[in-house]
C-alpha atoms as a PDB file:
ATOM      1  CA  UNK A   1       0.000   0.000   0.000  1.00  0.00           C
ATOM      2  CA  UNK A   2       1.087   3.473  -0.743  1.00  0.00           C
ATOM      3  CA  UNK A   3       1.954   5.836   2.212  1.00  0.00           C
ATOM      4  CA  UNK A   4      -0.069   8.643   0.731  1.00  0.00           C
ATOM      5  CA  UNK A   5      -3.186   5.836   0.732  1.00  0.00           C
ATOM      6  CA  UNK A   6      -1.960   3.855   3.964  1.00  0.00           C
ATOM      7  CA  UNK A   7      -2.179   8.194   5.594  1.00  0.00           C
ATOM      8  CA  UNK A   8      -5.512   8.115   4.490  1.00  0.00           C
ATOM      9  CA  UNK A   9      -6.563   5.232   5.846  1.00  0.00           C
ATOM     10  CA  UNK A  10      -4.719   6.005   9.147  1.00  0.00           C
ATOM     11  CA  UNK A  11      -6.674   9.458   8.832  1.00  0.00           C
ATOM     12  CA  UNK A  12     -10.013   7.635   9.295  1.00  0.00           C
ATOM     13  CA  UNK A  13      -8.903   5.325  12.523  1.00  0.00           C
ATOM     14  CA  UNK A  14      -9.427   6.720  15.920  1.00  0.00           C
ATOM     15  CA  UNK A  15      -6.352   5.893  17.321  1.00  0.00           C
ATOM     16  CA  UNK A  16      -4.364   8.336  14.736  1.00  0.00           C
ATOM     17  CA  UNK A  17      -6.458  11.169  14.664  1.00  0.00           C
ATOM     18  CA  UNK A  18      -5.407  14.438  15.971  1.00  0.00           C
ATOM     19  CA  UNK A  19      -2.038  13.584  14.780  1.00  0.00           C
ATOM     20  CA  UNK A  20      -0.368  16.218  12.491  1.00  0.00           C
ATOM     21  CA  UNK A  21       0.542  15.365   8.624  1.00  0.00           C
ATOM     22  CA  UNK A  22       4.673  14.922   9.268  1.00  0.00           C
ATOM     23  CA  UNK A  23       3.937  12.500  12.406  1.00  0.00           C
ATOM     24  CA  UNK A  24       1.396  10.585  10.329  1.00  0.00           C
ATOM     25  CA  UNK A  25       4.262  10.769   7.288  1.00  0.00           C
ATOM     26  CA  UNK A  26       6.611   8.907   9.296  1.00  0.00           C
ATOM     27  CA  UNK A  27       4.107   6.853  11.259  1.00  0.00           C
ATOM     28  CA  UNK A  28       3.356   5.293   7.655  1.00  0.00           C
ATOM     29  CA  UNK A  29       6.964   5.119   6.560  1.00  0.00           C
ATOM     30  CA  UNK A  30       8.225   3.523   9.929  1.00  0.00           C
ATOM     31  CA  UNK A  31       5.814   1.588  11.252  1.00  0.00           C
ATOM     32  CA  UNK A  32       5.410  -2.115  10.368  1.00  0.00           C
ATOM     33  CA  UNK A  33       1.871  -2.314   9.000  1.00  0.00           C
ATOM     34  CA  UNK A  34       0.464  -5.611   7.665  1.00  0.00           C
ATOM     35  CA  UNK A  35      -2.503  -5.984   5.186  1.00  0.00           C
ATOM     36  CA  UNK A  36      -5.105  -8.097   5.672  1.00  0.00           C
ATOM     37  CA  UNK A  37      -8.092  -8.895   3.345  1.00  0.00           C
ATOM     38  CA  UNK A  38     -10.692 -10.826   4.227  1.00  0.00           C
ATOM     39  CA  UNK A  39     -13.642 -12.948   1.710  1.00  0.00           C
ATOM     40  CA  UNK A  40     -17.309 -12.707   2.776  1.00  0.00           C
ATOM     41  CA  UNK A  41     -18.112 -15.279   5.437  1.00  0.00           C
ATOM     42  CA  UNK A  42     -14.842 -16.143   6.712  1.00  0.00           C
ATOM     43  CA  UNK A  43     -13.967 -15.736  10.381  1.00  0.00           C
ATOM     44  CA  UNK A  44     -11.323 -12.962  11.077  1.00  0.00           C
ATOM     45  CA  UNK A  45     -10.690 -14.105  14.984  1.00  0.00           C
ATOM     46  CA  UNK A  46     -12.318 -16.997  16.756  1.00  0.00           C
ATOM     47  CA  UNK A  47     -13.238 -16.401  20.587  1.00  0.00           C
ATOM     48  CA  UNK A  48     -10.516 -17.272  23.028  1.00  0.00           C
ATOM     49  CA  UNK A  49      -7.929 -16.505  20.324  1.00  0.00           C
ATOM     50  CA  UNK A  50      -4.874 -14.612  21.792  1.00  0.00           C
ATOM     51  CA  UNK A  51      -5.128 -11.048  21.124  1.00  0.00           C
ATOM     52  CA  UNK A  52      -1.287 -10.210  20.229  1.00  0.00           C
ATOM     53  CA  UNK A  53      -2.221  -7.166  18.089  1.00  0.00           C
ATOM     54  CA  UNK A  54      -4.547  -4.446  16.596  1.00  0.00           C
ATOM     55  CA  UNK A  55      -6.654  -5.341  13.911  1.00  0.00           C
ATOM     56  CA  UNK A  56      -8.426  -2.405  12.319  1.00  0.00           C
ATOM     57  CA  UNK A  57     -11.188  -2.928  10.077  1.00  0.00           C
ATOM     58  CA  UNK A  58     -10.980  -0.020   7.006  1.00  0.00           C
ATOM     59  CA  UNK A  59     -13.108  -1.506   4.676  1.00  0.00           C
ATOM     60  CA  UNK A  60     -16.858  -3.238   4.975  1.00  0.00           C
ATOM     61  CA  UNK A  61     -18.273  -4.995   7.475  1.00  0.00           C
ATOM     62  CA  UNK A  62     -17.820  -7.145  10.206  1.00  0.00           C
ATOM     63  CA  UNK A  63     -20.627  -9.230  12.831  1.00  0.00           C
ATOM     64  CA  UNK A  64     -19.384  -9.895  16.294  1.00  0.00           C
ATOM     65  CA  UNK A  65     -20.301 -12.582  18.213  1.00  0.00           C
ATOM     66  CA  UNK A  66     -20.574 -13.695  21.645  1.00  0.00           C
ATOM     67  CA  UNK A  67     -22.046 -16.384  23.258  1.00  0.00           C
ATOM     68  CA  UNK A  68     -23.397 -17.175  27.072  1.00  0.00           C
ATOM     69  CA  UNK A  69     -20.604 -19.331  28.845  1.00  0.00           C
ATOM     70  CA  UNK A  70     -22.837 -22.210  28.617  1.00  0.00           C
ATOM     71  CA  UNK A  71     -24.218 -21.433  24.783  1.00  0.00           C
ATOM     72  CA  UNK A  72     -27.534 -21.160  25.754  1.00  0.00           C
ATOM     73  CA  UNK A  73     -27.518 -18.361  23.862  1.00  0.00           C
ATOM     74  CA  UNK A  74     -25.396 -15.420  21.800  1.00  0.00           C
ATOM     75  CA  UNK A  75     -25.756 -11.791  20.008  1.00  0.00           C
ATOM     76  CA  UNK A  76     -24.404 -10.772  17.332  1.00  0.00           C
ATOM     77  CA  UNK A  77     -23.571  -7.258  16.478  1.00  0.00           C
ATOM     78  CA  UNK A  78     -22.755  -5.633  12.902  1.00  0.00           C
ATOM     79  CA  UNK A  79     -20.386  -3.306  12.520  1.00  0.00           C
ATOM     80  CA  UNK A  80     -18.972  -1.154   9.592  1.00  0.00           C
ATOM     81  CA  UNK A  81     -15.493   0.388   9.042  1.00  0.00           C
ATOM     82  CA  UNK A  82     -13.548   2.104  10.403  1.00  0.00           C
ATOM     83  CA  UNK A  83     -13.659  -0.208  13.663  1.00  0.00           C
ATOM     84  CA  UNK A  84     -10.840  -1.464  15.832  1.00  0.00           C
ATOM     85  CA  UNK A  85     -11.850  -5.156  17.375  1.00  0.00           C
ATOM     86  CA  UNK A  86     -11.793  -4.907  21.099  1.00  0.00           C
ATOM     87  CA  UNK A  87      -8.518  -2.741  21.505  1.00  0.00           C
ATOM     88  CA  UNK A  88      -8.753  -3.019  25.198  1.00  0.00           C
ATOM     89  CA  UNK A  89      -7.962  -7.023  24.847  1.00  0.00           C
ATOM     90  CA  UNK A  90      -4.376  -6.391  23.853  1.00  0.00           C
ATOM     91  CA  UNK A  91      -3.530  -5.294  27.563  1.00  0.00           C
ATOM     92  CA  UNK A  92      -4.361  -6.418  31.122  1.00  0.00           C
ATOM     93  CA  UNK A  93      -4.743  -9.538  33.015  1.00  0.00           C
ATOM     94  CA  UNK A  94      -6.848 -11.276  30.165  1.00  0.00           C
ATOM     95  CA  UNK A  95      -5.698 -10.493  26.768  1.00  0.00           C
ATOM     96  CA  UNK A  96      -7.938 -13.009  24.758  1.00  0.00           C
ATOM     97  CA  UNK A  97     -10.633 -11.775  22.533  1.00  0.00           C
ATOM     98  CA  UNK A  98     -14.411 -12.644  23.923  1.00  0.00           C
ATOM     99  CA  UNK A  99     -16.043 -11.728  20.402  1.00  0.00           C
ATOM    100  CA  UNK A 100     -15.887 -14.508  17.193  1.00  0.00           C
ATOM    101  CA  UNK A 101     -15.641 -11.746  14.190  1.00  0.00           C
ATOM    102  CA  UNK A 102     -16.200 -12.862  10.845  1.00  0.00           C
ATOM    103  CA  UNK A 103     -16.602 -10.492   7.917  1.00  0.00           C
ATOM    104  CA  UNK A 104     -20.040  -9.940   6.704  1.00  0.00           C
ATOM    105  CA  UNK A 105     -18.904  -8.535   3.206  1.00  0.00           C
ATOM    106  CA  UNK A 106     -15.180  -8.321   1.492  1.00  0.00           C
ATOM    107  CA  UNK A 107     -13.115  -6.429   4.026  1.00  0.00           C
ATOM    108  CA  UNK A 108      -9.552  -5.260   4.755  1.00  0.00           C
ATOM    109  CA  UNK A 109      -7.810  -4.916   7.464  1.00  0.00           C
ATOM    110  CA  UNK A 110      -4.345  -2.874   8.854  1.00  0.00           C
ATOM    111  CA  UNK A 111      -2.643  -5.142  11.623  1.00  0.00           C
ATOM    112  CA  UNK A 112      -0.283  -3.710  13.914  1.00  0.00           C
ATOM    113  CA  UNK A 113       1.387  -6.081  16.436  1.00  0.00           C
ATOM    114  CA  UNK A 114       1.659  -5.106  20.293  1.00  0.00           C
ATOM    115  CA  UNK A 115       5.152  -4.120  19.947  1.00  0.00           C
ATOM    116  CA  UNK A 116       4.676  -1.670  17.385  1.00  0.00           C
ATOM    117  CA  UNK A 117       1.566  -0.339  19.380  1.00  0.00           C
ATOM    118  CA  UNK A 118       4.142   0.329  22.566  1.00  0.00           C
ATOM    119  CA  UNK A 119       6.744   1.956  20.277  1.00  0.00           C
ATOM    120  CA  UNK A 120       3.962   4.079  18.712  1.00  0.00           C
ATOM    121  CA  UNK A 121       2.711   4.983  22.179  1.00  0.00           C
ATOM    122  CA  UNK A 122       6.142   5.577  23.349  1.00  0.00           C
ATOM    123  CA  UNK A 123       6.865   8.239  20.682  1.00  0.00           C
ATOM    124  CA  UNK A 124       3.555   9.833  19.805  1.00  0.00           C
ATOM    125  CA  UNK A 125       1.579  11.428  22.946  1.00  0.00           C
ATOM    126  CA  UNK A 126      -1.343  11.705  20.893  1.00  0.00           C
ATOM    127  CA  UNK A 127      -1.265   8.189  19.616  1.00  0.00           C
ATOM    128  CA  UNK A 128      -1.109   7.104  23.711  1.00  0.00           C
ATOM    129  CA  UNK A 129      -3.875   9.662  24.518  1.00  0.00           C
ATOM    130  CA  UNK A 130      -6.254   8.072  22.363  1.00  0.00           C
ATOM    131  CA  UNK A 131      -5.395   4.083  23.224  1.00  0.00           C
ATOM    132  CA  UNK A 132      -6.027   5.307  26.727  1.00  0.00           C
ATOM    133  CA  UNK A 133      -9.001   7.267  26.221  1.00  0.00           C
ATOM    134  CA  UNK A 134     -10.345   4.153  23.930  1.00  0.00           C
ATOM    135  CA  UNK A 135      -9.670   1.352  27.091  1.00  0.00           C
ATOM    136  CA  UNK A 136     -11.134   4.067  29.678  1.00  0.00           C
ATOM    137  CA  UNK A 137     -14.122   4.947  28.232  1.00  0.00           C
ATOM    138  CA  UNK A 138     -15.026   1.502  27.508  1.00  0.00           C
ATOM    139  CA  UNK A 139     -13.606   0.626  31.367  1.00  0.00           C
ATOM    140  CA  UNK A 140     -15.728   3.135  32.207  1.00  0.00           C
ATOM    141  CA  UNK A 141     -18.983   2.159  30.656  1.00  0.00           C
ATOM    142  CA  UNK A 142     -19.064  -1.256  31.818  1.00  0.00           C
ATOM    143  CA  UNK A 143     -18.438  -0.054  35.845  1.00  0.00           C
ATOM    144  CA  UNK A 144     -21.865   2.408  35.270  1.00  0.00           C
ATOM    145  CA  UNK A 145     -23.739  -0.260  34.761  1.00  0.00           C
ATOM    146  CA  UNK A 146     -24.871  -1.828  38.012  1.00  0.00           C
ATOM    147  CA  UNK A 147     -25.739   1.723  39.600  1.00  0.00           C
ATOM    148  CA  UNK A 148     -28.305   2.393  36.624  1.00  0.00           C
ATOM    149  CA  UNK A 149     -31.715   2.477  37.337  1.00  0.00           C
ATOM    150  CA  UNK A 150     -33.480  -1.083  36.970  1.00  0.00           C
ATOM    151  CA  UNK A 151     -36.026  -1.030  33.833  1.00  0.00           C
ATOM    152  CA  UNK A 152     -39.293  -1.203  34.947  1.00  0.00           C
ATOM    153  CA  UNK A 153     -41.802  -2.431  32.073  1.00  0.00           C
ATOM    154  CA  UNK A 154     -40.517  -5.798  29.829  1.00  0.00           C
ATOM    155  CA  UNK A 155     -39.800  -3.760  26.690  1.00  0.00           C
ATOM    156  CA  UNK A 156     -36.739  -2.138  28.567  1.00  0.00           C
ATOM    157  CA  UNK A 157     -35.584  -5.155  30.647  1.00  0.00           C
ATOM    158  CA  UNK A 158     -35.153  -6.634  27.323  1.00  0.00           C
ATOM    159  CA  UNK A 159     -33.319  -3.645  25.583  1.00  0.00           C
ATOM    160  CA  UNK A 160     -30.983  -3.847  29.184  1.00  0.00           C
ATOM    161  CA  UNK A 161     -30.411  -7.700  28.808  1.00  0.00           C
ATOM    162  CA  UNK A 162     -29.314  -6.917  25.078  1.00  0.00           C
ATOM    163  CA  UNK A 163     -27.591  -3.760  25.852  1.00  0.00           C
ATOM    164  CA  UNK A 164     -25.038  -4.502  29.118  1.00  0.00           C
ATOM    165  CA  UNK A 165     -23.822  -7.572  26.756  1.00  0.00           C
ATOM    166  CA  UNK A 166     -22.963  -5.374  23.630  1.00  0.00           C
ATOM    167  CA  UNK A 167     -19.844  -3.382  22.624  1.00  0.00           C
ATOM    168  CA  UNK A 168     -22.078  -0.714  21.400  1.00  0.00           C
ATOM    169  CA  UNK A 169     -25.209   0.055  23.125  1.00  0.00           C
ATOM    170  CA  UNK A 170     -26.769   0.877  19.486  1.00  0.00           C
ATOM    171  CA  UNK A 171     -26.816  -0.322  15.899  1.00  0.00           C
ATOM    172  CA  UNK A 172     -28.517  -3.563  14.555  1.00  0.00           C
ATOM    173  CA  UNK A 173     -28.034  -6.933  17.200  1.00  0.00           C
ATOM    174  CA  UNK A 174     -29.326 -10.508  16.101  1.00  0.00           C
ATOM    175  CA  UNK A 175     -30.194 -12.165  19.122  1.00  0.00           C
ATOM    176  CA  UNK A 176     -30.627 -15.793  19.030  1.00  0.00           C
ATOM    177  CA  UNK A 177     -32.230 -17.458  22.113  1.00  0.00           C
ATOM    178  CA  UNK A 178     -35.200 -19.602  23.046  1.00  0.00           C
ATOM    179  CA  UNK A 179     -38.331 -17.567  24.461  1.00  0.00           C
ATOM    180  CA  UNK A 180     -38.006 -19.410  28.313  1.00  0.00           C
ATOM    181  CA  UNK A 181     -34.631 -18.467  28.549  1.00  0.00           C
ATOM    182  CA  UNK A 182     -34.721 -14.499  28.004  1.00  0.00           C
ATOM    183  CA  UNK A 183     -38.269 -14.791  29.980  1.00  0.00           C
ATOM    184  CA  UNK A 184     -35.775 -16.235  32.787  1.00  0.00           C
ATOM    185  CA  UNK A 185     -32.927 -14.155  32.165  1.00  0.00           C
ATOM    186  CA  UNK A 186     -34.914 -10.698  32.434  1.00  0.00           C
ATOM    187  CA  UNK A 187     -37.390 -12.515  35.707  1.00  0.00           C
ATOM    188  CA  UNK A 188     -40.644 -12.527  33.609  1.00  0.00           C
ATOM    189  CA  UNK A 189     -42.829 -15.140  32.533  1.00  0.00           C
ATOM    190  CA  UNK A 190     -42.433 -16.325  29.530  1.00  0.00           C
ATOM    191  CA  UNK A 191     -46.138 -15.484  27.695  1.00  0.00           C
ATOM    192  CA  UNK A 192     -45.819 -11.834  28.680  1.00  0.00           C
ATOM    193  CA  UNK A 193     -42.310 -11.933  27.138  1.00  0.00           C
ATOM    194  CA  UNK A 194     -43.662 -12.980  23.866  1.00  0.00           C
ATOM    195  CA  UNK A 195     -46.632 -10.974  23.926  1.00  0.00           C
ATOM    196  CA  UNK A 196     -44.036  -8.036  24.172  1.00  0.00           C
ATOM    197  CA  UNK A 197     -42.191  -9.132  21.171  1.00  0.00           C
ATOM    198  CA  UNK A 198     -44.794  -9.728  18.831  1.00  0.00           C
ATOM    199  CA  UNK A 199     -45.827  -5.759  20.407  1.00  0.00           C
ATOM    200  CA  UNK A 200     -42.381  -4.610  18.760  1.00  0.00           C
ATOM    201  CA  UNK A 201     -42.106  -6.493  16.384  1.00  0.00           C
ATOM    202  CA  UNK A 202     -45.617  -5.026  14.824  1.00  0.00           C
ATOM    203  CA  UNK A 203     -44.411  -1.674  15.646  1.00  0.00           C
ATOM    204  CA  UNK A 204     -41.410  -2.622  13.763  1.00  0.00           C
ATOM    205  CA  UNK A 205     -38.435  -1.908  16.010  1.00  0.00           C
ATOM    206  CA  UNK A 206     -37.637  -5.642  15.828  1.00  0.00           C
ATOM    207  CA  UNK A 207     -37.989  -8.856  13.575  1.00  0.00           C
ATOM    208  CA  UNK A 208     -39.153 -12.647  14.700  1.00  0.00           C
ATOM    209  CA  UNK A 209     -38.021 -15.929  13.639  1.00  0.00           C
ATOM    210  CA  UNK A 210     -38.191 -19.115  16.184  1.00  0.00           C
ATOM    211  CA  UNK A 211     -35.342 -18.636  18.416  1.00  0.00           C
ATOM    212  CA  UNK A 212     -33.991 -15.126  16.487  1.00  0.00           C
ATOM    213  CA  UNK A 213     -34.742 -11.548  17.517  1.00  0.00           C
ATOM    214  CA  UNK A 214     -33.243  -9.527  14.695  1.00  0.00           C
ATOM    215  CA  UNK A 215     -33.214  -5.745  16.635  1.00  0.00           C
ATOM    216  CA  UNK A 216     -32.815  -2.538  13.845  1.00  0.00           C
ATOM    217  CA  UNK A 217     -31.289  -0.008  16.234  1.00  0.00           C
ATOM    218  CA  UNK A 218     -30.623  -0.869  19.873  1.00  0.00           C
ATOM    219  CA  UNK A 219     -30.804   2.806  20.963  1.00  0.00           C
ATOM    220  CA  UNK A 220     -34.624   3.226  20.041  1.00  0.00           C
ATOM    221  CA  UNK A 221     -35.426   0.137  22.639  1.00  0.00           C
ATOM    222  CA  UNK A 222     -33.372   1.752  24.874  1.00  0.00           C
ATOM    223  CA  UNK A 223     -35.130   5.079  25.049  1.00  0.00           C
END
């Protein structure tokens, strides 16, 4: 890849920006970068794999996949370039990934291993400013959560049970689970659970299929 393109593409990821033209100039002419592209449908990084390394997502789209520890059940969440997979995994007492991501279209990738992330964080302030800013915010999110106010009605204890297992708290989420086990996951009987469903799902905030809730946009259950 061309520097003038590969300072384009850097231009677009979070981690870079704020930078000025000459540090992004030799960022691209220094740094080890490695290519990736990925076919529709194959799996980028498998759950549990050792996260060693950045992987940036710069072109198309990605879903991300968890699943309950005993795979009673999983989400999926979609999400589109430019998007770093779980940057906070690289560092700290557990540095596996806890998302499968597999590409949901052609995409391609930038790679940077954990050694050139220190280096980069070593020489560029603003480069380490936004790693940290990335792993606090997201530190920070996840500690808010049990002080929140409980949801009250069924339509918001499901957008909850959805949302505190996300990345992002919006965008499109594929859900699949049985209808007994998010009735006893949210403490509601199962028949009121579906008749909420089929509510939404008429309203059209949310598509049905046996064992799949296919949610448009997370944020407009959450409101």
């Amino acid at each position: 890849m061309p520097n003038t393109t590969l300072q384009e593409r850097l231009l677009e990821l979070p981690l870079f920006q704020g930078m000025s033209k000459g540090d992004l100039a030799q960022v691209a002419s220094t740094t080890k970068f490695v290519n990736i592209a990925v076919v529709k449908g194959k799996t980028v990084v498998d759950e549990g794999e050792a996260c060693d390394r950045l992987l940036f997502l710069v072109k198309g789209t990605i879903h991300a996949t968890a699943r309950a520890d005993d795979n009673g059940y999983s989400i999926t969440e979609t999400f589109q370039a430019p998007e770093i997979l779980q940057p906070e995994r690289i560092f700290g007492l557990t540095q596996r990934y806890t998302r499968s991501f597999k590409a949901a279209t052609d995409c391609n990738f930038i790679s940077l291993s954990k050694m050139e992330t220190l280096a980069l964080a070593d020489k560029y302030e603003i480069f380490r400013l936004n790693i940290l800013n990335i792993i606090c915010t997201r530190s920070q999110r996840l500690t808010r959560f049990p002080w929140r106010t409980q949801p009250k009605d069924i339509r918001h204890k499901i957008a909850r049970f959805v949302e505190t297992r996300c990345l992002r708290p919006a965008g499109e989420k594929m859900v699949h689970i049985k209808m007994e086990r998010l009735a006893a996951e949210i403490g509601e009987s199962r028949l009121n659970v579906s008749r909420e469903l089929n509510g939404m799902a008429a309203r059209n905030a949310i598509s049905l299929r046996r064992g799949e809730i296919h949610i448009f946009a997370l944020e407009k259950l959450i409101m």
